[in-house]
C-alpha atoms as a PDB file:
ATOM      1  CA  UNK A   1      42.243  -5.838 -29.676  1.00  0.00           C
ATOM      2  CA  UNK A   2      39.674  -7.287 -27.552  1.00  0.00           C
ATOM      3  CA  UNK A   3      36.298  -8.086 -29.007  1.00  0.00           C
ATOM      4  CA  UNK A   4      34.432  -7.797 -25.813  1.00  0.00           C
ATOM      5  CA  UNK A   5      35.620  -4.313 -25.172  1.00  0.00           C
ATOM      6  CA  UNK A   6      34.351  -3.221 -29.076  1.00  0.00           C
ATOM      7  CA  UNK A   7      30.950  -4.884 -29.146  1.00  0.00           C
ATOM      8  CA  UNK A   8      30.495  -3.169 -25.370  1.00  0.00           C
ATOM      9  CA  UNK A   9      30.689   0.128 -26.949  1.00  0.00           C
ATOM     10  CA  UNK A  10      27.954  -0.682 -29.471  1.00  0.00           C
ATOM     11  CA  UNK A  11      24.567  -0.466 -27.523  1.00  0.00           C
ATOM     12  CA  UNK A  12      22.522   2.755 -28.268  1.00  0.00           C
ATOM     13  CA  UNK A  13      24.489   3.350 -31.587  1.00  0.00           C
ATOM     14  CA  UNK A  14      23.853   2.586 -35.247  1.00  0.00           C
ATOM     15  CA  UNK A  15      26.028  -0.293 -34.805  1.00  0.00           C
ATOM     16  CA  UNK A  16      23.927  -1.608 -32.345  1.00  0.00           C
ATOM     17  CA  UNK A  17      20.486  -0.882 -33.788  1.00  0.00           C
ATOM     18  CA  UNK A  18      21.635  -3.043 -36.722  1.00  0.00           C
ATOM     19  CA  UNK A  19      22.761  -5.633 -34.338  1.00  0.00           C
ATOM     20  CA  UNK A  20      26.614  -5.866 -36.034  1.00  0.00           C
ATOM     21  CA  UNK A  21      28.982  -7.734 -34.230  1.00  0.00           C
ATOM     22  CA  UNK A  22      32.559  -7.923 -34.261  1.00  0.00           C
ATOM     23  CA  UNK A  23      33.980 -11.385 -34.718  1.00  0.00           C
ATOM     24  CA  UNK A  24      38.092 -10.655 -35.440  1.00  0.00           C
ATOM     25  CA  UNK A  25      40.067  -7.015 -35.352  1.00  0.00           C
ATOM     26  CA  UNK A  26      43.676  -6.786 -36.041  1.00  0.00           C
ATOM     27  CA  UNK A  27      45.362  -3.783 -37.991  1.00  0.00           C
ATOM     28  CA  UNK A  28      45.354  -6.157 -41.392  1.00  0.00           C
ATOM     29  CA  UNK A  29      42.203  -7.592 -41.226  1.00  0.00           C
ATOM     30  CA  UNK A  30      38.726  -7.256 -39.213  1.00  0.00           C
ATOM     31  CA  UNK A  31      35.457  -9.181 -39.202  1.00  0.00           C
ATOM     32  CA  UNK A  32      31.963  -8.973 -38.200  1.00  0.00           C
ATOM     33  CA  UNK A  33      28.641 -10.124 -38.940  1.00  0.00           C
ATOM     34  CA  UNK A  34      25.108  -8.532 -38.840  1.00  0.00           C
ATOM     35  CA  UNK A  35      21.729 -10.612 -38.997  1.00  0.00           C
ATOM     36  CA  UNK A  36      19.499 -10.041 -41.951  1.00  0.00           C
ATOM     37  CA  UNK A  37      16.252  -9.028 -40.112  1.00  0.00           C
ATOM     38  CA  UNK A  38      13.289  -6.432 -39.616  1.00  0.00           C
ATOM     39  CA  UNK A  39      16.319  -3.940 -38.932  1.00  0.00           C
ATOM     40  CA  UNK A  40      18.331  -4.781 -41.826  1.00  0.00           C
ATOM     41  CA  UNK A  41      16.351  -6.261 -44.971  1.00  0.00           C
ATOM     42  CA  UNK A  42      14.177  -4.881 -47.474  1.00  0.00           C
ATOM     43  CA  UNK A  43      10.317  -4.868 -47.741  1.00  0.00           C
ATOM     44  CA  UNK A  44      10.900  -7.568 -50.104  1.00  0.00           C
ATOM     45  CA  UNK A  45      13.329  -9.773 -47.315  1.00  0.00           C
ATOM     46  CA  UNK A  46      16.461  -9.622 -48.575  1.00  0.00           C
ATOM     47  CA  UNK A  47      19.380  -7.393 -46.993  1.00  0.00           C
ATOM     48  CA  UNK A  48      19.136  -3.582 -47.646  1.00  0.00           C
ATOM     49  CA  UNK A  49      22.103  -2.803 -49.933  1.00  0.00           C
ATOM     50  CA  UNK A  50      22.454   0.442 -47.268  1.00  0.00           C
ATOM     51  CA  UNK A  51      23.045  -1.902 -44.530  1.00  0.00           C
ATOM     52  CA  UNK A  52      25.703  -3.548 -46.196  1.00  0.00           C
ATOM     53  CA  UNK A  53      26.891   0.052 -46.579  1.00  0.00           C
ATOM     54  CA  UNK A  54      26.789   0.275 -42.976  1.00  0.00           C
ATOM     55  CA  UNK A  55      28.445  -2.836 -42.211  1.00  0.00           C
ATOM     56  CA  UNK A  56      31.698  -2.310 -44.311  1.00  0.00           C
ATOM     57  CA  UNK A  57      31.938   1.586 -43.397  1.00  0.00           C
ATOM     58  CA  UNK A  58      31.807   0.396 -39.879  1.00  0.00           C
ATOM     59  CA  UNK A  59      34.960  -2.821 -39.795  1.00  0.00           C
ATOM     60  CA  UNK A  60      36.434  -0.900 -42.508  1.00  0.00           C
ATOM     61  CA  UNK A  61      37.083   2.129 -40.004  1.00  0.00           C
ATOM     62  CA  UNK A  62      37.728  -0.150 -36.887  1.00  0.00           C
ATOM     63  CA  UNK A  63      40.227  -1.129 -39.291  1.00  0.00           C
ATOM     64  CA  UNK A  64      41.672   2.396 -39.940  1.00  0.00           C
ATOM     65  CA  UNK A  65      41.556   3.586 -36.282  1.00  0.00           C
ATOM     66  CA  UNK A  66      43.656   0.121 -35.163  1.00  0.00           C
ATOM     67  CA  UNK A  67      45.951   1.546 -37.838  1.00  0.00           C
ATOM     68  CA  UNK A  68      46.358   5.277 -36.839  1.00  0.00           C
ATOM     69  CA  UNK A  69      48.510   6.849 -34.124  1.00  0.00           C
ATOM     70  CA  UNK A  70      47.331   7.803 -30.628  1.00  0.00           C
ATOM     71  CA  UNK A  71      46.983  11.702 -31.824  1.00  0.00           C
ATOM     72  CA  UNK A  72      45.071  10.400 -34.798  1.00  0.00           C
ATOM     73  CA  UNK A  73      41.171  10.005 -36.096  1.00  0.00           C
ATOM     74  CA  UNK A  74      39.927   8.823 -38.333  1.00  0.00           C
ATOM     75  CA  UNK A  75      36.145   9.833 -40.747  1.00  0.00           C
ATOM     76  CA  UNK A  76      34.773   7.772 -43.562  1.00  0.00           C
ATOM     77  CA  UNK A  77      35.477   9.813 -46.713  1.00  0.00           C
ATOM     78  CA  UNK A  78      33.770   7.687 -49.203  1.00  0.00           C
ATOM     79  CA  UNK A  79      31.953   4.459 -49.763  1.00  0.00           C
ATOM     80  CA  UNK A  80      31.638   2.704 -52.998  1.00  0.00           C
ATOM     81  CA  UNK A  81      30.095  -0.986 -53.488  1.00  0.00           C
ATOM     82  CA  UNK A  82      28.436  -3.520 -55.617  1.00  0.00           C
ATOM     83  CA  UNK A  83      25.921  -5.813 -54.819  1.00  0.00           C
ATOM     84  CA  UNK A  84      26.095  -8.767 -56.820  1.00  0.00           C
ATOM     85  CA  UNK A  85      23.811 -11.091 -55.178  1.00  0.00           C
ATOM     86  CA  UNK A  86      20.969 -11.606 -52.319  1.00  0.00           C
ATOM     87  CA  UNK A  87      20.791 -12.852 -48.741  1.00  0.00           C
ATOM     88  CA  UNK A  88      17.742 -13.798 -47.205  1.00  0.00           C
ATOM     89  CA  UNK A  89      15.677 -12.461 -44.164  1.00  0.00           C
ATOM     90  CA  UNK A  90      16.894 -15.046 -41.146  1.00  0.00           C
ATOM     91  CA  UNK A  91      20.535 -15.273 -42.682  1.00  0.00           C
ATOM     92  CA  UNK A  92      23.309 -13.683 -41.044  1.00  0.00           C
ATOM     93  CA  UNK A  93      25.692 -11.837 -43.335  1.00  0.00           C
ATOM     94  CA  UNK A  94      29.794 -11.874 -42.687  1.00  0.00           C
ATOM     95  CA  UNK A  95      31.712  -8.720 -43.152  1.00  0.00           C
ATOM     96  CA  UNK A  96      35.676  -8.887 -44.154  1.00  0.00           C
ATOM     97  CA  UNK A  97      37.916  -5.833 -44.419  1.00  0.00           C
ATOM     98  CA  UNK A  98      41.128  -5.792 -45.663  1.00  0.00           C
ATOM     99  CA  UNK A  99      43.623  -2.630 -46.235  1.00  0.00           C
ATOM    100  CA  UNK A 100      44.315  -2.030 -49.864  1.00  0.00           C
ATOM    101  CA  UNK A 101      46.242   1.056 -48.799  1.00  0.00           C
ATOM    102  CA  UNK A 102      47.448   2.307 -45.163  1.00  0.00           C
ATOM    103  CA  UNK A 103      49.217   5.621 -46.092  1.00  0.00           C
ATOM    104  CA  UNK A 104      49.686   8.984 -43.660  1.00  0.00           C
ATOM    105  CA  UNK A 105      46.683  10.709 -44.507  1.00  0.00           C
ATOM    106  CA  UNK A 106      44.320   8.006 -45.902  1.00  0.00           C
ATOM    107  CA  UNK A 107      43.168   4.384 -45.803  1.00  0.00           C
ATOM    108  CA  UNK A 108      41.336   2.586 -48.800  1.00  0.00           C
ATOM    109  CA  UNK A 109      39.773  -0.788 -47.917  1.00  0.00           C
ATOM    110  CA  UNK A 110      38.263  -3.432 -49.053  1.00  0.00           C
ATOM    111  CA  UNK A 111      35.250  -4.899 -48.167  1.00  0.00           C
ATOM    112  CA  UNK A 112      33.501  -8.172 -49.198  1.00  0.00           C
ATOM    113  CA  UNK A 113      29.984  -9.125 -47.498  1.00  0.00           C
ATOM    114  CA  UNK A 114      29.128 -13.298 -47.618  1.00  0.00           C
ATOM    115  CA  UNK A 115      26.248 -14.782 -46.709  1.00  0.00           C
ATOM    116  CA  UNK A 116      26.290 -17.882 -44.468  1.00  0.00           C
ATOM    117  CA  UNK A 117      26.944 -20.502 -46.846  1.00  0.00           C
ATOM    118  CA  UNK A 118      30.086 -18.199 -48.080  1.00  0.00           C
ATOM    119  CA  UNK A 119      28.328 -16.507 -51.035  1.00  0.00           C
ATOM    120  CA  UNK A 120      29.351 -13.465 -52.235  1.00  0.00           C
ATOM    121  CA  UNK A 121      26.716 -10.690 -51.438  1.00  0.00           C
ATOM    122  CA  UNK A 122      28.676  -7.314 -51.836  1.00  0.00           C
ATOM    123  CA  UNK A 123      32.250  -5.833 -52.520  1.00  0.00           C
ATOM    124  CA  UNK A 124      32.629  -2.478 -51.055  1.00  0.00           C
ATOM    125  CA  UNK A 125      35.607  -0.484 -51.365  1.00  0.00           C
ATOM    126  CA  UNK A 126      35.586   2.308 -48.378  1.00  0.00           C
ATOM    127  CA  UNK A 127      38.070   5.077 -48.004  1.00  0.00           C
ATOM    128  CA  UNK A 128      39.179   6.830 -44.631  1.00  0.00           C
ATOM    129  CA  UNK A 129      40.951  10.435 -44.176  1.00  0.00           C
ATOM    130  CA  UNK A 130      43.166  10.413 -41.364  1.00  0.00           C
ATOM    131  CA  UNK A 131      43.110  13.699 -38.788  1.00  0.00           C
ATOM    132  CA  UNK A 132      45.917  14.514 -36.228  1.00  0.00           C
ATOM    133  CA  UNK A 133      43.510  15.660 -33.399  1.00  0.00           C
ATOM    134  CA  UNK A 134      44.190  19.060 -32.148  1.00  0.00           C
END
């Protein structure tokens, strides 16, 4: 897949607004990171737990469309994670999905967020239904 092409479609989207970028997408595994900043922290400074939310929903189903058909969708059916530590305003957080499951009608992924110096932030376990468009 070409990275260009994916962070091109981005502007003018929630993707874009939180300044996500992808960094790696391939059907096992995709990659992006997002800056912790006045669009994406807390009062407080630290990254919104709903952005990491955002983030893994978001590689997770890059991840699940690379893996569907060309008559195929895919919509995010459910999103599940735990935040287990911080990252700081001016840091810039790194998203990894990979599939746990890549069956006909769903996808179940899994998500870990890092901060810069490789420190676990958030697991996130995100689940996509597959739809044969019509």
């Amino acid at each position: 897949i070409i990275l260009k092409q994916l962070n091109a479609n981005t502007p003018n989207s929630l993707i874009g607004n939180l300044g996500i970028e992808y960094t790696y997408a391939a059907q096992e595994r995709v990659e992006a990171i997002m800056p912790v900043d006045k669009r994406t922290r807390q009062p407080f400074g630290i990254l919104h737990g709903g952005a990491s939310l955002a983030l893994a929903e978001t590689i997770a189903g890059i991840g699940s469309m690379l893996n569907c058909k060309p008559d195929e969708f895919i919509v995010g059916m459910q999103v599940s994670g735990n935040h287990v530590s911080s990252a700081h305003e001016g840091d810039t957080v790194r998203g990894i999905a990979t599939p746990i499951h890549v069956g006909r009608s769903s996808h179940v992924w899994n998500v870990d967020i890092f901060t810069s110096t490789d420190k676990l932030v958030s697991s996130i376990r995100v689940i996509n239904t597959v739809i044969k468009r019509k």
